[in-house]
Protein backbone atom coordinates (compact mmCIF):
# COMPACT_ATOMS: atom_id res chain seq x y z
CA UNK A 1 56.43 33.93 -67.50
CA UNK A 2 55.22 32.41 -70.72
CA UNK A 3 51.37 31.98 -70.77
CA UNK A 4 51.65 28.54 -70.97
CA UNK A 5 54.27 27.70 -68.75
CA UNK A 6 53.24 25.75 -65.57
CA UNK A 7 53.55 26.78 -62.49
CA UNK A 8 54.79 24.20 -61.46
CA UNK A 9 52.35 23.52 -58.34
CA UNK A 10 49.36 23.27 -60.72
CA UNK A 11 48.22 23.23 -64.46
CA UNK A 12 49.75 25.16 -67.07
CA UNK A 13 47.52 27.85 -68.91
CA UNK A 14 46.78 26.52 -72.23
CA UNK A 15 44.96 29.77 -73.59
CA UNK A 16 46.53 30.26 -76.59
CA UNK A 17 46.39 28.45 -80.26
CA UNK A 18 49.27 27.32 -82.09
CA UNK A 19 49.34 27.86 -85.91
CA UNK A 20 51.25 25.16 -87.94
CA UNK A 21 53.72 26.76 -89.85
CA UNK A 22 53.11 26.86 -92.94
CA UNK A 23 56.34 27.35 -96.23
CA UNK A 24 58.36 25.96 -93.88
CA UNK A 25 62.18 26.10 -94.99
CA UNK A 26 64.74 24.73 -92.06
CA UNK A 27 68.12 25.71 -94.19
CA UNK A 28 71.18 26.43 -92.20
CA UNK A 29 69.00 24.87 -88.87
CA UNK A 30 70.70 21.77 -87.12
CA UNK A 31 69.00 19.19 -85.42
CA UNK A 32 69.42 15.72 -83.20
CA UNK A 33 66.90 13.34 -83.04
CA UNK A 34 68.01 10.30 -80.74
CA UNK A 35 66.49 6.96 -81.56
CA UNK A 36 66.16 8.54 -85.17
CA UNK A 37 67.19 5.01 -86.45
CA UNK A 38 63.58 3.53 -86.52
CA UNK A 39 59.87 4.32 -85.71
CA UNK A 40 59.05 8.17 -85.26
CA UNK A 41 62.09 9.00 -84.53
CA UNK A 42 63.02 8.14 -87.80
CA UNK A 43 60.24 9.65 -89.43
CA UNK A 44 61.26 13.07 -87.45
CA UNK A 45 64.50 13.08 -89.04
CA UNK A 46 63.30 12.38 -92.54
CA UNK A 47 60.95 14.81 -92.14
CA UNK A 48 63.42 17.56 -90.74
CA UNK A 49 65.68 16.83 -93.41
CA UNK A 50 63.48 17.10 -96.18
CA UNK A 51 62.85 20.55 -95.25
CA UNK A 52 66.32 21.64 -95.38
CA UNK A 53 67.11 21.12 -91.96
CA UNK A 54 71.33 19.38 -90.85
CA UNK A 55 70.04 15.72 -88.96
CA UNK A 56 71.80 14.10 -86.57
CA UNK A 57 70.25 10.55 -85.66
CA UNK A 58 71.78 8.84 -82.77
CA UNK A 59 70.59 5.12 -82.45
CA UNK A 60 72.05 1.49 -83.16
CA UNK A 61 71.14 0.66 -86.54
CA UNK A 62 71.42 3.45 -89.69
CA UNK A 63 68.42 2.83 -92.53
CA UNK A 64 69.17 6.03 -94.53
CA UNK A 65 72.57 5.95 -95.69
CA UNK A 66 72.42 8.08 -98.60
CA UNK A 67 69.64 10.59 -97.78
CA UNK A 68 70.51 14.13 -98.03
CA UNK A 69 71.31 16.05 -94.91
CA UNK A 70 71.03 12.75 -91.96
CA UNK A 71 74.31 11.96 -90.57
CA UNK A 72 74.70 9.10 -87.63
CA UNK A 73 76.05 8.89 -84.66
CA UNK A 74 76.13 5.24 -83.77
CA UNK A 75 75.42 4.63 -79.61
CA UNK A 76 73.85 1.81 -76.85
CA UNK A 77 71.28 4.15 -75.61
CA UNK A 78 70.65 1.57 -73.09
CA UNK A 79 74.10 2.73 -71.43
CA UNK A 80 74.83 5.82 -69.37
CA UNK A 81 78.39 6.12 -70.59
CA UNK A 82 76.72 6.07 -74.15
CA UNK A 83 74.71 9.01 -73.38
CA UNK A 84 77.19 11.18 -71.35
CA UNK A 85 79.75 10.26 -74.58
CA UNK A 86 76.87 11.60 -77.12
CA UNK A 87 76.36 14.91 -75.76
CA UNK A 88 79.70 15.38 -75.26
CA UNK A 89 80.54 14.84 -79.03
CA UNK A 90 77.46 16.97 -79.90
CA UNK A 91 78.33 20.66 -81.37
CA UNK A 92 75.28 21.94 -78.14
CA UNK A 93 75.80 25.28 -78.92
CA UNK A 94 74.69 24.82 -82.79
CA UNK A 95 71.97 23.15 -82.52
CA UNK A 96 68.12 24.35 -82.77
CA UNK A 97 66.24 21.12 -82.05
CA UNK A 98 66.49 17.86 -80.14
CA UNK A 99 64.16 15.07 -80.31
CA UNK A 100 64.44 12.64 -77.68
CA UNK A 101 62.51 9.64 -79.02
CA UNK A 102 64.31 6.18 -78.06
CA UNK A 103 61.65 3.66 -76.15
CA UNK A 104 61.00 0.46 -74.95
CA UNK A 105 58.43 -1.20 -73.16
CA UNK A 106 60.00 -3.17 -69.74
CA UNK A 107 60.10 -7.42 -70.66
CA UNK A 108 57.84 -9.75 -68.62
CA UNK A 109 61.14 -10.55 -66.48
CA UNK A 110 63.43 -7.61 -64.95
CA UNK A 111 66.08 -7.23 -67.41
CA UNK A 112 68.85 -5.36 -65.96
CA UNK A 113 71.79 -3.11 -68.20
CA UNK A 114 75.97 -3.56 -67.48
CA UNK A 115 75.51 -0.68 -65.85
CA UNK A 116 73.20 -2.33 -62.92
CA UNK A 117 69.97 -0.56 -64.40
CA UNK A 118 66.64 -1.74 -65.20
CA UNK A 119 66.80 -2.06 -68.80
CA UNK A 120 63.56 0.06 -69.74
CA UNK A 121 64.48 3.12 -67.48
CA UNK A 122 67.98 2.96 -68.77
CA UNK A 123 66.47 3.48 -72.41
CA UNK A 124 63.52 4.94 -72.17
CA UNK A 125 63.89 7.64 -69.57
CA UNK A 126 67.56 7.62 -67.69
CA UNK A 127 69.81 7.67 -70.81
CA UNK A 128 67.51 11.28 -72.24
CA UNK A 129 68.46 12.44 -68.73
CA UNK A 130 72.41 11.94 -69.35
CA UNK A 131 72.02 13.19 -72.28
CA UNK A 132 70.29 16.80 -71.00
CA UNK A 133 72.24 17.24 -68.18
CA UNK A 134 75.12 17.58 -70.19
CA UNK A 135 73.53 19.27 -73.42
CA UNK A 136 71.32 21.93 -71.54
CA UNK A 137 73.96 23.86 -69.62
CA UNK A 138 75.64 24.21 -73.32
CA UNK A 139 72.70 24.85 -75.36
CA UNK A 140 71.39 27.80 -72.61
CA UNK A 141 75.00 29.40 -72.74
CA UNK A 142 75.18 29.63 -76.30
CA UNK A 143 74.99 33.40 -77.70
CA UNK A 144 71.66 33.19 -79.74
CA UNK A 145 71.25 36.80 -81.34
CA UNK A 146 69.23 36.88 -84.36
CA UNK A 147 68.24 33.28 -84.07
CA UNK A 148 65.07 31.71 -82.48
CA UNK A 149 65.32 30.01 -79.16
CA UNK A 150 66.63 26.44 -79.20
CA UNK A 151 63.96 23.47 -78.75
CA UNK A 152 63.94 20.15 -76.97
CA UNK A 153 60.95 17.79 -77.73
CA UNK A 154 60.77 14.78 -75.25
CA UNK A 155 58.27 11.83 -76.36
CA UNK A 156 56.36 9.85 -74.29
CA UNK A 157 52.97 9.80 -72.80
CA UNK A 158 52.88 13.22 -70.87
CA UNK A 159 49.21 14.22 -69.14
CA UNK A 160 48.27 10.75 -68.17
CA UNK A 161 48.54 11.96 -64.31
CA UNK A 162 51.32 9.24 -63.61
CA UNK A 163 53.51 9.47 -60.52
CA UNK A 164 55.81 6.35 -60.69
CA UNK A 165 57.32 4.58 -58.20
CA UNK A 166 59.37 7.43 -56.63
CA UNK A 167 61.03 4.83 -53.91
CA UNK A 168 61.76 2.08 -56.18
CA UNK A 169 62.88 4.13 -59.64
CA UNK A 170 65.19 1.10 -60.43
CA UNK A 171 62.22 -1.66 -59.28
CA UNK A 172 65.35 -3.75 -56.99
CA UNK A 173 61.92 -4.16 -54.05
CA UNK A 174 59.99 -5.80 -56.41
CA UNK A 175 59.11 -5.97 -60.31
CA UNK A 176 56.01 -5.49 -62.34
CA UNK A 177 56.55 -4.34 -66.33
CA UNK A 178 53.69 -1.65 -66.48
CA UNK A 179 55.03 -0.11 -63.33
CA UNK A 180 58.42 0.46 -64.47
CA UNK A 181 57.34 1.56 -67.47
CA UNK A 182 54.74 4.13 -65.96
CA UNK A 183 58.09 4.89 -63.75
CA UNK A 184 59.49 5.89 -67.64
CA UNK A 185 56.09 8.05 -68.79
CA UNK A 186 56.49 10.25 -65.21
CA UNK A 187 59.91 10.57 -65.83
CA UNK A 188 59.66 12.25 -69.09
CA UNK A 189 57.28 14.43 -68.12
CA UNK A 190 58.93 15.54 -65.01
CA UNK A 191 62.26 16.26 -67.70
CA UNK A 192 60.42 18.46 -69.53
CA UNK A 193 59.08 20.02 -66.55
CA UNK A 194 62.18 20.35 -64.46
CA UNK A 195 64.45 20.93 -67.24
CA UNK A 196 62.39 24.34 -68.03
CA UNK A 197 62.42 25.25 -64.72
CA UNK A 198 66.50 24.89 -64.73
CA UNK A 199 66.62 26.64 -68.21
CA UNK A 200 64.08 29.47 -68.94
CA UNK A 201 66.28 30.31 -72.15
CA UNK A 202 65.54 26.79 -73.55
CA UNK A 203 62.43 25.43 -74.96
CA UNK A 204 60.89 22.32 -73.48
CA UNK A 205 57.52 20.28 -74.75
CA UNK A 206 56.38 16.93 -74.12
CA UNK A 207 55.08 14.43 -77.14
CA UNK A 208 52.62 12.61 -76.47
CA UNK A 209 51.53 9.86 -79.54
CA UNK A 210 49.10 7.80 -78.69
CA UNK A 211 49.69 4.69 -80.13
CA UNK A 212 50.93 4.33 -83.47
CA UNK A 213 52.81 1.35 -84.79
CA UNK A 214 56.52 0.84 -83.95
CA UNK A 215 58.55 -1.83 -82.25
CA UNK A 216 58.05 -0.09 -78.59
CA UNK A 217 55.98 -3.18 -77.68
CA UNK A 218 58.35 -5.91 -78.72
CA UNK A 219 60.09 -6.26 -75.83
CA UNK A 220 57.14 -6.67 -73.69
CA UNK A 221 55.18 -8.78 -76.63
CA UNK A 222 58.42 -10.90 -77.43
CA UNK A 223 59.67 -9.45 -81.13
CA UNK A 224 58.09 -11.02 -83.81
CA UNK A 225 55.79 -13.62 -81.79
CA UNK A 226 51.93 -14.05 -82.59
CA UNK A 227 50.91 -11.98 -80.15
CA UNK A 228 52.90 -8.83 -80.95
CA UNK A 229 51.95 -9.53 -84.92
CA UNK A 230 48.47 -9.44 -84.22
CA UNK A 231 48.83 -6.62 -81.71
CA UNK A 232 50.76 -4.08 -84.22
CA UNK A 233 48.58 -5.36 -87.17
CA UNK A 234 45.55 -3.57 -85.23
CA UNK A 235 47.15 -0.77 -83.84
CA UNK A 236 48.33 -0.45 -87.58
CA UNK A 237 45.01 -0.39 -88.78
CA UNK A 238 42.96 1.41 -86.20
CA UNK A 239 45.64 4.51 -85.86
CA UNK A 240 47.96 6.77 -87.80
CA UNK A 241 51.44 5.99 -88.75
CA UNK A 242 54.71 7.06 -87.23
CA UNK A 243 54.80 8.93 -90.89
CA UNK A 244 51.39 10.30 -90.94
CA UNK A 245 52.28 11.46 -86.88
CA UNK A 246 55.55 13.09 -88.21
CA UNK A 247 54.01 14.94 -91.04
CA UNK A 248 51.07 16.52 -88.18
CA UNK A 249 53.44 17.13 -85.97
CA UNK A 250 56.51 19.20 -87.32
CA UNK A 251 54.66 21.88 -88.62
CA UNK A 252 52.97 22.73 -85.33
CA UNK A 253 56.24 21.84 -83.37
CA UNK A 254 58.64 24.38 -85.05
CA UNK A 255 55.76 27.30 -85.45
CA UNK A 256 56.86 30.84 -84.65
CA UNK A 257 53.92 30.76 -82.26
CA UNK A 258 55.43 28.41 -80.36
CA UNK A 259 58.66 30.62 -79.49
CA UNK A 260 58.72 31.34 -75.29
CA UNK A 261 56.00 29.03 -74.45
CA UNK A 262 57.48 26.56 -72.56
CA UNK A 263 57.02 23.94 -71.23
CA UNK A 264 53.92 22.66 -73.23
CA UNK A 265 52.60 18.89 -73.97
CA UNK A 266 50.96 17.89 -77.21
CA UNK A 267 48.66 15.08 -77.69
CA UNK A 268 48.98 13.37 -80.86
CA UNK A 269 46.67 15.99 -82.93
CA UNK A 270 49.21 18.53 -82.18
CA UNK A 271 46.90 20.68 -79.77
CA UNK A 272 48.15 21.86 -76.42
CA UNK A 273 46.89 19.39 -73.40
CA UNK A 274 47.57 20.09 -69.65
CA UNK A 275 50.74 18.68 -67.62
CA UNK A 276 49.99 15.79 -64.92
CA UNK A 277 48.57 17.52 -61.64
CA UNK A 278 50.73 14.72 -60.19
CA UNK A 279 54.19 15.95 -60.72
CA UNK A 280 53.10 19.76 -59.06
CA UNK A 281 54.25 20.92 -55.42
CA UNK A 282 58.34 19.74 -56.52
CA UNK A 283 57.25 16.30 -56.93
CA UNK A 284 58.81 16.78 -60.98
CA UNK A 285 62.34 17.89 -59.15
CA UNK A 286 62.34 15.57 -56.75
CA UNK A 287 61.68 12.85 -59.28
CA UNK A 288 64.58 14.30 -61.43
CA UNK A 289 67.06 14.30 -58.34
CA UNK A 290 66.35 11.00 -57.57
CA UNK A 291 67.18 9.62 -61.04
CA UNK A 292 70.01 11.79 -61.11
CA UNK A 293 71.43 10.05 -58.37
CA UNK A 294 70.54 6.59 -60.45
CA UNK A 295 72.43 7.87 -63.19
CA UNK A 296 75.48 9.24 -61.04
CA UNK A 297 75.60 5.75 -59.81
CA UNK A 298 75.50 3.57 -63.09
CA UNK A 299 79.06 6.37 -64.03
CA UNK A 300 80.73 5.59 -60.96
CA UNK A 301 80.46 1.76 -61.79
CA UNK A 302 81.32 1.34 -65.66
């Protein structure tokens, strides 16, 4: 076991220092970053590119038509179907990286998807999920000789000891938006978690930002209103940008020193923090099987 793998029924050993790499050339390397259409997502893929690296983004809108290296893949990461239909069409067994970055915050009133899902765990946590279960099997079966274990980098606020609300995952009982969303922050980091359980061959590590300005917020702050001008104005000026996060971050992220160690969280400096004591003893599987079943459910009624 990796020195800084959890052990799953406690904290994972963090006794060890990651080096950013430094010269860093990603030629012939292939990557995915979903919700690489906007925010740091984007930035990600810009910044993967520019060092050489084959991008997909997978989001709604494309902004870089005409930059070197970043294909899209167009998809409603809101739906199930979406997701299951964007890891299918995904070459798995080529790529090296995957950024799973797409986010919301939940609305003031319970918005709910086609697909009978609460519209911020459908984006934000549920849709990644799809997307792993089908890419992860691949990915771990893929003959890998000569080349350096494949990555998957899941962003969202990982350490933060949250639990979410394990008997109302798609909040039908009753609704409050910073519940359901803390429902989407413990169900990242019990992916990562889980996940590298299931697949010792893969790399897992969760992101964890801070806040940095992006249009997360609007759909809790109402896009464009007053409120959320004057909220991203400060967070603008008070914290880094989704650029200045991307250019900390990608250096330490693909490191050599970071090959085996999994699963690790990051804090928004790029230094190794410890996993939520909360989702030890199984509670991260559990969690997992339950929104499995979620997701299972939204298939068998598109």
């Amino acid at each position: 076991m990796s020195r800084a793998m959890a052990n799953f029924s406690g904290k994972p050993r963090l006794d060890f220092h990651i080096s950013p790499a430094a010269g860093l050339s990603l030629s012939g390397r292939k990557a995915v970053v979903v919700g690489g259409t906007d925010g740091i997502g984007r930035e990600f893929a810009r910044q993967l590119a520019a060092l050489g690296a084959s991008v997909t983004v997978v989001g709604r809108t494309f902004r870089d038509e005409g930059m070197a290296r970043i294909d899209f893949l167009k998809a409603d990461l809101s739906l199930m179907t979406e997701g299951r239909r964007v890891a299918r069409t995904l070459a798995a067994e080529e790529l090296d990286f995957v950024f799973l970055t797409t986010g919301i915050i939940a609305a003031p009133k319970r918005e709910v998807t086609s697909e009978g899902l609460e519209r911020d765990m459908a984006v934000s946590f549920l849709s990644r999920l799809a997307i792993l279960r089908e890419l992860a099997p691949r990915m771990a079966a893929a003959p890998r000789q000569g080349h350096s274990r494949p990555r998957i980098y899941v962003m969202g606020f990982p350490g933060t000891n949250e639990k979410g609300d394990l008997e109302d995952l798609n909040a039908e009982r009753s609704y409050a938006p910073m519940r359901v969303h803390m429902s989407t922050v413990a169900g990242n980091e019990a992916l990562v978690l889980e996940f590298a359980r299931r697949y010792p061959t893969l790399d897992f590590h969760g992101l964890n930002p801070g806040l940095i300005q992006t249009k997360i917020r609007s759909n809790l702050l109402g896009e464009g209103s007053l409120k959320h001008r004057v909220v991203e104005w400060f967070i603008g000026l008070l914290m880094m940008s989704a650029e200045q996060y991307a250019q900390r971050m990608v250096p330490v992220l693909l490191s050599p020193g970071l090959e085996g160690r999994s699963p690790v969280m990051f804090n928004q400096k790029g230094q190794p923090i410890e996993a939520s004591p909360s989702l030890g003893d199984g509670y991260a599987g559990r969690f997992i099987a339950a929104s499995e079943q979620l997701v299972d459910r939204a298939l068998a009624n598109a």
